[in-house]
PDB file of N, CA and C in Angstrom:
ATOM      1  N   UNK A   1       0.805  -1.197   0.000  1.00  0.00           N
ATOM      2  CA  UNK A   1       0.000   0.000   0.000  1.00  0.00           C
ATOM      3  C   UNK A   1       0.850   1.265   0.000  1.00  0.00           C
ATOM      4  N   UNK A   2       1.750   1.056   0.643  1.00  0.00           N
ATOM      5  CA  UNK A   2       2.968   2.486   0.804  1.00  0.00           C
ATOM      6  C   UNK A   2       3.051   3.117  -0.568  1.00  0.00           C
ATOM      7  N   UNK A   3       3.541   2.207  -1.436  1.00  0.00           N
ATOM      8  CA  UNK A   3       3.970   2.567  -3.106  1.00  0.00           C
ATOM      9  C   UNK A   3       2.531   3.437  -3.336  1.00  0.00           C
ATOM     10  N   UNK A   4       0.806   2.750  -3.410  1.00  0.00           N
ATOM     11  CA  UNK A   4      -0.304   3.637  -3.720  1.00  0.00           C
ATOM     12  C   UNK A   4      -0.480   4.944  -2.825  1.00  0.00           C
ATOM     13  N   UNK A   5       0.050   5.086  -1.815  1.00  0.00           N
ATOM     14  CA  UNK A   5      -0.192   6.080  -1.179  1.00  0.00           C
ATOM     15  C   UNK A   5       0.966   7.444  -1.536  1.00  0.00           C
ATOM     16  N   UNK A   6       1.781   7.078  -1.829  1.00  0.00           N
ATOM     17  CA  UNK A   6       2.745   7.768  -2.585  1.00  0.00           C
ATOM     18  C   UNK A   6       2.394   8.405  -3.667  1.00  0.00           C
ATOM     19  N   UNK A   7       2.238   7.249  -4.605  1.00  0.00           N
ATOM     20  CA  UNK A   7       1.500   8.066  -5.967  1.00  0.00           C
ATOM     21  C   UNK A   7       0.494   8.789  -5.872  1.00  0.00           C
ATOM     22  N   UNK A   8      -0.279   8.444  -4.847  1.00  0.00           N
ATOM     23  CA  UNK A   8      -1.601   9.354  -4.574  1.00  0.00           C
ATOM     24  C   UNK A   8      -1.291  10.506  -3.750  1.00  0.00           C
ATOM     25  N   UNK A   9      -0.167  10.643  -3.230  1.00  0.00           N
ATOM     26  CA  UNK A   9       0.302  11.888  -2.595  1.00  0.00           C
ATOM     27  C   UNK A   9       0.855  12.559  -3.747  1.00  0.00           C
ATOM     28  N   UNK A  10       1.544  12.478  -4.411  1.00  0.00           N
ATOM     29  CA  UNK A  10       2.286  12.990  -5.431  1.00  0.00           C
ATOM     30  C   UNK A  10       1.414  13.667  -6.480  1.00  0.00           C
ATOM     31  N   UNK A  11      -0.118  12.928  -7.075  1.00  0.00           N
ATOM     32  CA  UNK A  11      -0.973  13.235  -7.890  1.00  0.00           C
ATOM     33  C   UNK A  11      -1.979  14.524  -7.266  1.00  0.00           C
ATOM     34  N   UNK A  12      -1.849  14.285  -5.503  1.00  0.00           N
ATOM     35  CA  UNK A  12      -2.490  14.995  -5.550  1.00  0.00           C
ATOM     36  C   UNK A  12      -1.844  16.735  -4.899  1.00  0.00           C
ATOM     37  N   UNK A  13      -1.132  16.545  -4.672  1.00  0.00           N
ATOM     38  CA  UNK A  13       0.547  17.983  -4.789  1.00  0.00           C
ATOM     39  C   UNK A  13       0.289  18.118  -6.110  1.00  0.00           C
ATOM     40  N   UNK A  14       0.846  17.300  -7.174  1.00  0.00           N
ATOM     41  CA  UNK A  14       0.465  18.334  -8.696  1.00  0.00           C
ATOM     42  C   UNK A  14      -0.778  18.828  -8.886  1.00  0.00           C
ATOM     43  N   UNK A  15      -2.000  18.365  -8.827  1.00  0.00           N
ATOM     44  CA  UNK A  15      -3.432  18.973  -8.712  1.00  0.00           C
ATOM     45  C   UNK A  15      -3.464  20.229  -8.054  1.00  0.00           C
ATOM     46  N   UNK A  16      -2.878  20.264  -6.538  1.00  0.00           N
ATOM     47  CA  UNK A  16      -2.998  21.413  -5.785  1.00  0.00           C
ATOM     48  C   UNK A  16      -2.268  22.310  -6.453  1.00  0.00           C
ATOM     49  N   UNK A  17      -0.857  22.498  -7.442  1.00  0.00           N
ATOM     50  CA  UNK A  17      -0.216  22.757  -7.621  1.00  0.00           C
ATOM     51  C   UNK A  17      -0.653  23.723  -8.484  1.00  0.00           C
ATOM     52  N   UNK A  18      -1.476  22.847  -9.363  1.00  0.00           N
ATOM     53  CA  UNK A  18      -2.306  23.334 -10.411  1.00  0.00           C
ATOM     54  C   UNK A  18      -3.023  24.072 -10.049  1.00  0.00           C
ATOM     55  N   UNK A  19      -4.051  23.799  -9.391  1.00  0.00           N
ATOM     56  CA  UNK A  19      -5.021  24.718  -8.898  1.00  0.00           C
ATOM     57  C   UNK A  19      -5.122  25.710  -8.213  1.00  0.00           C
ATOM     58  N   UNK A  20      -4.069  25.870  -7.280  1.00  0.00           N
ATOM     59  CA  UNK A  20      -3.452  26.832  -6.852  1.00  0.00           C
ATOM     60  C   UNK A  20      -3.134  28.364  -7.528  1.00  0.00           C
ATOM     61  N   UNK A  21      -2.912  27.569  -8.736  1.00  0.00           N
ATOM     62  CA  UNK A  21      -2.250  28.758 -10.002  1.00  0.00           C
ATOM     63  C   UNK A  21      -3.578  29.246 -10.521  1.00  0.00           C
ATOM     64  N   UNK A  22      -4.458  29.146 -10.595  1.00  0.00           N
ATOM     65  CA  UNK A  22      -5.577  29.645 -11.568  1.00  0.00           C
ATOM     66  C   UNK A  22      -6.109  30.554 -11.123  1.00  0.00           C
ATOM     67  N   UNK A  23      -6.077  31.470 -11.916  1.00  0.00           N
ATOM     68  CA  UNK A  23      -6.842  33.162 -11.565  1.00  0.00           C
ATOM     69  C   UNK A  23      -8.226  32.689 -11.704  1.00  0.00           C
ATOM     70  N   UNK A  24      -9.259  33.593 -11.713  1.00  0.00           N
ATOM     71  CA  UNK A  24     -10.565  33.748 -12.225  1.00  0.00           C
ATOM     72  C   UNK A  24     -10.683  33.644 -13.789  1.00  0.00           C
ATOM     73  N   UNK A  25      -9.770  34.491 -14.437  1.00  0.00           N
ATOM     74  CA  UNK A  25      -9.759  34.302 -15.554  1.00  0.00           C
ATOM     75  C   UNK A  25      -9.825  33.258 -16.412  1.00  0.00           C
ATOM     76  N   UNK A  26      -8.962  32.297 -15.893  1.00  0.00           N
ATOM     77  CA  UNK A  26      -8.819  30.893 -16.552  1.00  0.00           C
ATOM     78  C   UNK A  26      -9.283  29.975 -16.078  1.00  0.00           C
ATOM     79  N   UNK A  27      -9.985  29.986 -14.822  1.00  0.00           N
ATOM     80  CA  UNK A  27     -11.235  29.633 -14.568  1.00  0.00           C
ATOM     81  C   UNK A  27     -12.525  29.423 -15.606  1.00  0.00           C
ATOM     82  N   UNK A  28     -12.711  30.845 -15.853  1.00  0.00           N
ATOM     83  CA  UNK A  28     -13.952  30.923 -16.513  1.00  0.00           C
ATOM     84  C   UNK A  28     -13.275  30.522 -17.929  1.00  0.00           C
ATOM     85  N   UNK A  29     -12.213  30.217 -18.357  1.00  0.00           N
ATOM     86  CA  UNK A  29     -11.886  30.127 -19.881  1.00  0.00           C
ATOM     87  C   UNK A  29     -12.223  28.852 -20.199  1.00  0.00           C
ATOM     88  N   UNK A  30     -12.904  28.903 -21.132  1.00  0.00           N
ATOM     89  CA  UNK A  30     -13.862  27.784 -21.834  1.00  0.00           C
ATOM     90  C   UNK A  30     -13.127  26.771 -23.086  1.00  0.00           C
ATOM     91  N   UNK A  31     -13.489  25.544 -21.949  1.00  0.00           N
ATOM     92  CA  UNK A  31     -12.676  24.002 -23.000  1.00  0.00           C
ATOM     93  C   UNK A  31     -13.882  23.530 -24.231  1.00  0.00           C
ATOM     94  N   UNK A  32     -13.731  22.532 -25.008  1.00  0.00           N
ATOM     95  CA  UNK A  32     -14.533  21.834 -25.809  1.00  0.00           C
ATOM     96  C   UNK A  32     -13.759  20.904 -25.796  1.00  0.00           C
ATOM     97  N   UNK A  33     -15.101  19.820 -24.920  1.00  0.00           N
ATOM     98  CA  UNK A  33     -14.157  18.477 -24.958  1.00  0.00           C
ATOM     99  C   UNK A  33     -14.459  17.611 -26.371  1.00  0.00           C
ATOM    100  N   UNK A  34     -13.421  17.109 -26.473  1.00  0.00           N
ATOM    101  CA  UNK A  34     -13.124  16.209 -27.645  1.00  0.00           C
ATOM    102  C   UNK A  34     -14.650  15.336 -27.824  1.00  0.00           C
ATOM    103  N   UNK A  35     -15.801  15.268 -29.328  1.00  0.00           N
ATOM    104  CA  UNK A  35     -16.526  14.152 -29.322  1.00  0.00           C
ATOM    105  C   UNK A  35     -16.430  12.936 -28.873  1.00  0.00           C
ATOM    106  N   UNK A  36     -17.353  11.909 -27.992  1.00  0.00           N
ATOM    107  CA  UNK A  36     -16.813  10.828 -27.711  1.00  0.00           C
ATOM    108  C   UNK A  36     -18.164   9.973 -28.160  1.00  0.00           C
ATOM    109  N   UNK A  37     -18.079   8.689 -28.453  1.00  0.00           N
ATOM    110  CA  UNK A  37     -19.466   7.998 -29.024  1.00  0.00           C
ATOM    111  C   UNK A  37     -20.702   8.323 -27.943  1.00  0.00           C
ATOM    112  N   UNK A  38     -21.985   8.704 -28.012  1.00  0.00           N
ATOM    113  CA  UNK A  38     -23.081   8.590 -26.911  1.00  0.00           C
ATOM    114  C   UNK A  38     -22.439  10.354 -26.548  1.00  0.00           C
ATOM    115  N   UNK A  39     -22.023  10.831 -26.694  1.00  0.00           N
ATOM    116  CA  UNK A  39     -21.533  12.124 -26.286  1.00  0.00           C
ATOM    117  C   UNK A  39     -21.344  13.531 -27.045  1.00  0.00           C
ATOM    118  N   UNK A  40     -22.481  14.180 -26.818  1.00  0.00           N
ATOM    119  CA  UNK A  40     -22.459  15.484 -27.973  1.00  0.00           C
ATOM    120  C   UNK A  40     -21.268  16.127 -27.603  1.00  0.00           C
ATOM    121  N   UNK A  41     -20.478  17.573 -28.513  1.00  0.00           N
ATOM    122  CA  UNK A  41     -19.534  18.071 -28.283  1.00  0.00           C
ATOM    123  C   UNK A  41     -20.283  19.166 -27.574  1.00  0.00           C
ATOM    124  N   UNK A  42     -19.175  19.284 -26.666  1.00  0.00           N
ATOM    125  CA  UNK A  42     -19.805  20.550 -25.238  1.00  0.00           C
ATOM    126  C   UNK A  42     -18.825  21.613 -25.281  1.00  0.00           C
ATOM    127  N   UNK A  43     -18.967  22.562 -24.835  1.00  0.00           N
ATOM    128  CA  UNK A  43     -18.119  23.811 -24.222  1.00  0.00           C
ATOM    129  C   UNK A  43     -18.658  24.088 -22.756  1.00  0.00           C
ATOM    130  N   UNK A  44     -17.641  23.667 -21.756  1.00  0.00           N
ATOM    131  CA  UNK A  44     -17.341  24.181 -20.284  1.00  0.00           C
ATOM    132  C   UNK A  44     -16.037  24.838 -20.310  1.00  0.00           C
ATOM    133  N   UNK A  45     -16.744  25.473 -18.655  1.00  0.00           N
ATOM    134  CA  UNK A  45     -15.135  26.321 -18.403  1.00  0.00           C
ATOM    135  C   UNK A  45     -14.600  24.925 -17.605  1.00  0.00           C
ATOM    136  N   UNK A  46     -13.654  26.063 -17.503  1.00  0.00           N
ATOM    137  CA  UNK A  46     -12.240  25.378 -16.825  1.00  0.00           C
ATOM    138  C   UNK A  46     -12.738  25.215 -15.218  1.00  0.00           C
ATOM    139  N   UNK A  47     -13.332  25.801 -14.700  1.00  0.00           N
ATOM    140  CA  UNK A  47     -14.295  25.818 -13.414  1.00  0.00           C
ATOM    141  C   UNK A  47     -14.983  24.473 -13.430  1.00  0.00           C
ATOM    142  N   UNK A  48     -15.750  24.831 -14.497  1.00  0.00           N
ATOM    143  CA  UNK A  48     -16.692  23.233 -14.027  1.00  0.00           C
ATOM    144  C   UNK A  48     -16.099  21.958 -14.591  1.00  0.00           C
ATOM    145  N   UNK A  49     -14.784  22.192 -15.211  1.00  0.00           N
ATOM    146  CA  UNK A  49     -14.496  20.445 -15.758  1.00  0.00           C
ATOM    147  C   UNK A  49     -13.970  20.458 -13.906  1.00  0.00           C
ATOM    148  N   UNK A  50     -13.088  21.584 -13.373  1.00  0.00           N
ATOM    149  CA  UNK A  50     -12.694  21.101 -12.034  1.00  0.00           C
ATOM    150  C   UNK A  50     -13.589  20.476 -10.869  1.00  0.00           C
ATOM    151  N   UNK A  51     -14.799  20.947 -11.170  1.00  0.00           N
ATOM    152  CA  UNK A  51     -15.742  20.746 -10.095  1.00  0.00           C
ATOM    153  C   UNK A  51     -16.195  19.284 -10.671  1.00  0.00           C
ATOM    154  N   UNK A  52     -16.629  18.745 -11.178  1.00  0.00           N
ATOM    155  CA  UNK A  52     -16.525  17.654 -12.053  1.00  0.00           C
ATOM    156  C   UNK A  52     -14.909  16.665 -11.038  1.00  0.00           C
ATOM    157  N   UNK A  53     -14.052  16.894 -11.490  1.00  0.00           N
ATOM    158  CA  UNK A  53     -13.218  15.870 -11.134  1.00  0.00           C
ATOM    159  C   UNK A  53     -13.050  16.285  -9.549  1.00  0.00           C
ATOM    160  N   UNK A  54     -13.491  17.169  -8.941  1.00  0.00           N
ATOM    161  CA  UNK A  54     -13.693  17.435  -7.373  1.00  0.00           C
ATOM    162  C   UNK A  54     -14.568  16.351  -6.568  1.00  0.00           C
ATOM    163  N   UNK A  55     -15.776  16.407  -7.587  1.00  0.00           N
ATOM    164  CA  UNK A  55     -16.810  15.615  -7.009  1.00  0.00           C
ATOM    165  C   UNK A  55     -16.820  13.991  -7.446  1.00  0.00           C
ATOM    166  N   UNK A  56     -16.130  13.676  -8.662  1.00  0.00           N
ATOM    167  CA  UNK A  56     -15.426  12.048  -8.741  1.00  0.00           C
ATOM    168  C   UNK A  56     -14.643  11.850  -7.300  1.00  0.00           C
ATOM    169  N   UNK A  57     -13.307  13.127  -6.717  1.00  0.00           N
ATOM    170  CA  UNK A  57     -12.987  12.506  -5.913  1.00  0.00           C
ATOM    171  C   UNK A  57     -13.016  12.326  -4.546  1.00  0.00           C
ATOM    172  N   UNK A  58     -14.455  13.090  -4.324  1.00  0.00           N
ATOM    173  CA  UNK A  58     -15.207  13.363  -3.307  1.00  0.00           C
ATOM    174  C   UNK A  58     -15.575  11.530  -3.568  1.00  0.00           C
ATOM    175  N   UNK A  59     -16.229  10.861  -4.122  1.00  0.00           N
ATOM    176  CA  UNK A  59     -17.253   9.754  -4.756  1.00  0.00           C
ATOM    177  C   UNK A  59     -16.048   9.129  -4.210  1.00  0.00           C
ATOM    178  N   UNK A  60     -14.370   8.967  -4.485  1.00  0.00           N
ATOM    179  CA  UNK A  60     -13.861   7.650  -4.507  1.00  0.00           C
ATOM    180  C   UNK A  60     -13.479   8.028  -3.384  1.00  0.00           C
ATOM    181  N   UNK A  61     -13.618   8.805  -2.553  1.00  0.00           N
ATOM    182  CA  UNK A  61     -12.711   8.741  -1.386  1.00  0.00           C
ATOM    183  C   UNK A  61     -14.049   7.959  -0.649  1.00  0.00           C
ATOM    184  N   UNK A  62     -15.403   8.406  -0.830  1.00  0.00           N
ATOM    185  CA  UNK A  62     -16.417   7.545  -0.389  1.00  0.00           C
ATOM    186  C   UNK A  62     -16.241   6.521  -0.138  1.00  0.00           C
ATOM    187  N   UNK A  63     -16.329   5.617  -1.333  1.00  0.00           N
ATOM    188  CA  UNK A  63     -16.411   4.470  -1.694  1.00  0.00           C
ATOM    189  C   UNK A  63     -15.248   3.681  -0.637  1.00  0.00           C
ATOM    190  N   UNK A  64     -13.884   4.178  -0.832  1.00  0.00           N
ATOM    191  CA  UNK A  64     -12.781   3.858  -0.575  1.00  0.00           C
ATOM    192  C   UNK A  64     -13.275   3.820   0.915  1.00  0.00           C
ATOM    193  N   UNK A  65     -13.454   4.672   2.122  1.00  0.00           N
ATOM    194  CA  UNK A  65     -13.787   4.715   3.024  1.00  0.00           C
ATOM    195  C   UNK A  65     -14.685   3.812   3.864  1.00  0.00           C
ATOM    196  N   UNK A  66     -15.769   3.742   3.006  1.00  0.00           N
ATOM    197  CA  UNK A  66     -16.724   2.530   3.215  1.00  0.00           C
ATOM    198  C   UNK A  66     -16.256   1.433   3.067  1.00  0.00           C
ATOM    199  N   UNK A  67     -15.531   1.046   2.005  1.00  0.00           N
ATOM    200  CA  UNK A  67     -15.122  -0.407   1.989  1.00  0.00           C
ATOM    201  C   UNK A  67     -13.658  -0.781   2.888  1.00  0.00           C
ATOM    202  N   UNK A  68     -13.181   0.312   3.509  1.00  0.00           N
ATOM    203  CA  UNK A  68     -11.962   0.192   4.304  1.00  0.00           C
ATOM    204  C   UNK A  68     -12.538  -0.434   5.534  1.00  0.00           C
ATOM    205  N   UNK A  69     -13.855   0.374   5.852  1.00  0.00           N
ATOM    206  CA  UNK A  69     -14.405   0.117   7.282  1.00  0.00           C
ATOM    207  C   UNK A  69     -14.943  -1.433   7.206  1.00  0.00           C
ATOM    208  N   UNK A  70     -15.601  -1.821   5.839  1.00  0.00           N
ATOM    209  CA  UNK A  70     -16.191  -3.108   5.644  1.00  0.00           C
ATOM    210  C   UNK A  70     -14.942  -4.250   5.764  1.00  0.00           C
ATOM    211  N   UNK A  71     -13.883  -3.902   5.467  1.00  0.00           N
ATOM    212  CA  UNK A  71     -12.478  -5.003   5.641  1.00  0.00           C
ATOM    213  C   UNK A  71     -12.477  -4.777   7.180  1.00  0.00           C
ATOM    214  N   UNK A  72     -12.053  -3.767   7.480  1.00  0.00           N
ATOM    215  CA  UNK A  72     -11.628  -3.903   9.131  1.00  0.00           C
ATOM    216  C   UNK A  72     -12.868  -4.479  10.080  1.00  0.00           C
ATOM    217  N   UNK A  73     -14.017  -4.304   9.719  1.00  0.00           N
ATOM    218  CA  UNK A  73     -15.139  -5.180  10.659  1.00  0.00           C
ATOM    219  C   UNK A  73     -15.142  -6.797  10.495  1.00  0.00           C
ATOM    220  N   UNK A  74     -14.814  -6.798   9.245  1.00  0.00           N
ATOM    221  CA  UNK A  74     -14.616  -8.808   9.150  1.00  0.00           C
ATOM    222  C   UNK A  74     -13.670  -9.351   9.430  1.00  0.00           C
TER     223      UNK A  74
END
């Protein structure tokens, strides 16, 4: 587990790193994500693709949490 916790420290220092840096400006500056099959082409800002991968890792830290507690009770 040491080695995953590492990488997951490391991934998440560059994220902060990142995010850290962003004015308002480039915030609001607007992506178009690439077509994908089942998926019209969109334009978001840079704000909401973040809030988007905020709330995935809001979801896995969930998940992760719950099933940590479900190993340690059995």
């Amino acid at each position: 587990f040491s080695v995953f916790f590492k990488v997951r420290a490391d991934r998440m220092a560059l994220v902060r790193g990142i995010v850290d840096g962003l004015t308002a400006t480039e915030l609001a500056r607007t992506c178009t994500r690439s077509p994908a099959p089942g998926y019209p082409e969109e334009t978001r800002s840079v704000g909401e693709c973040l809030g988007v991968v905020m709330e995935e890792e809001c979801e896995h830290h969930r998940f992760a949490v719950r099933d940590l507690a479900l190993l340690q009770a059995s």
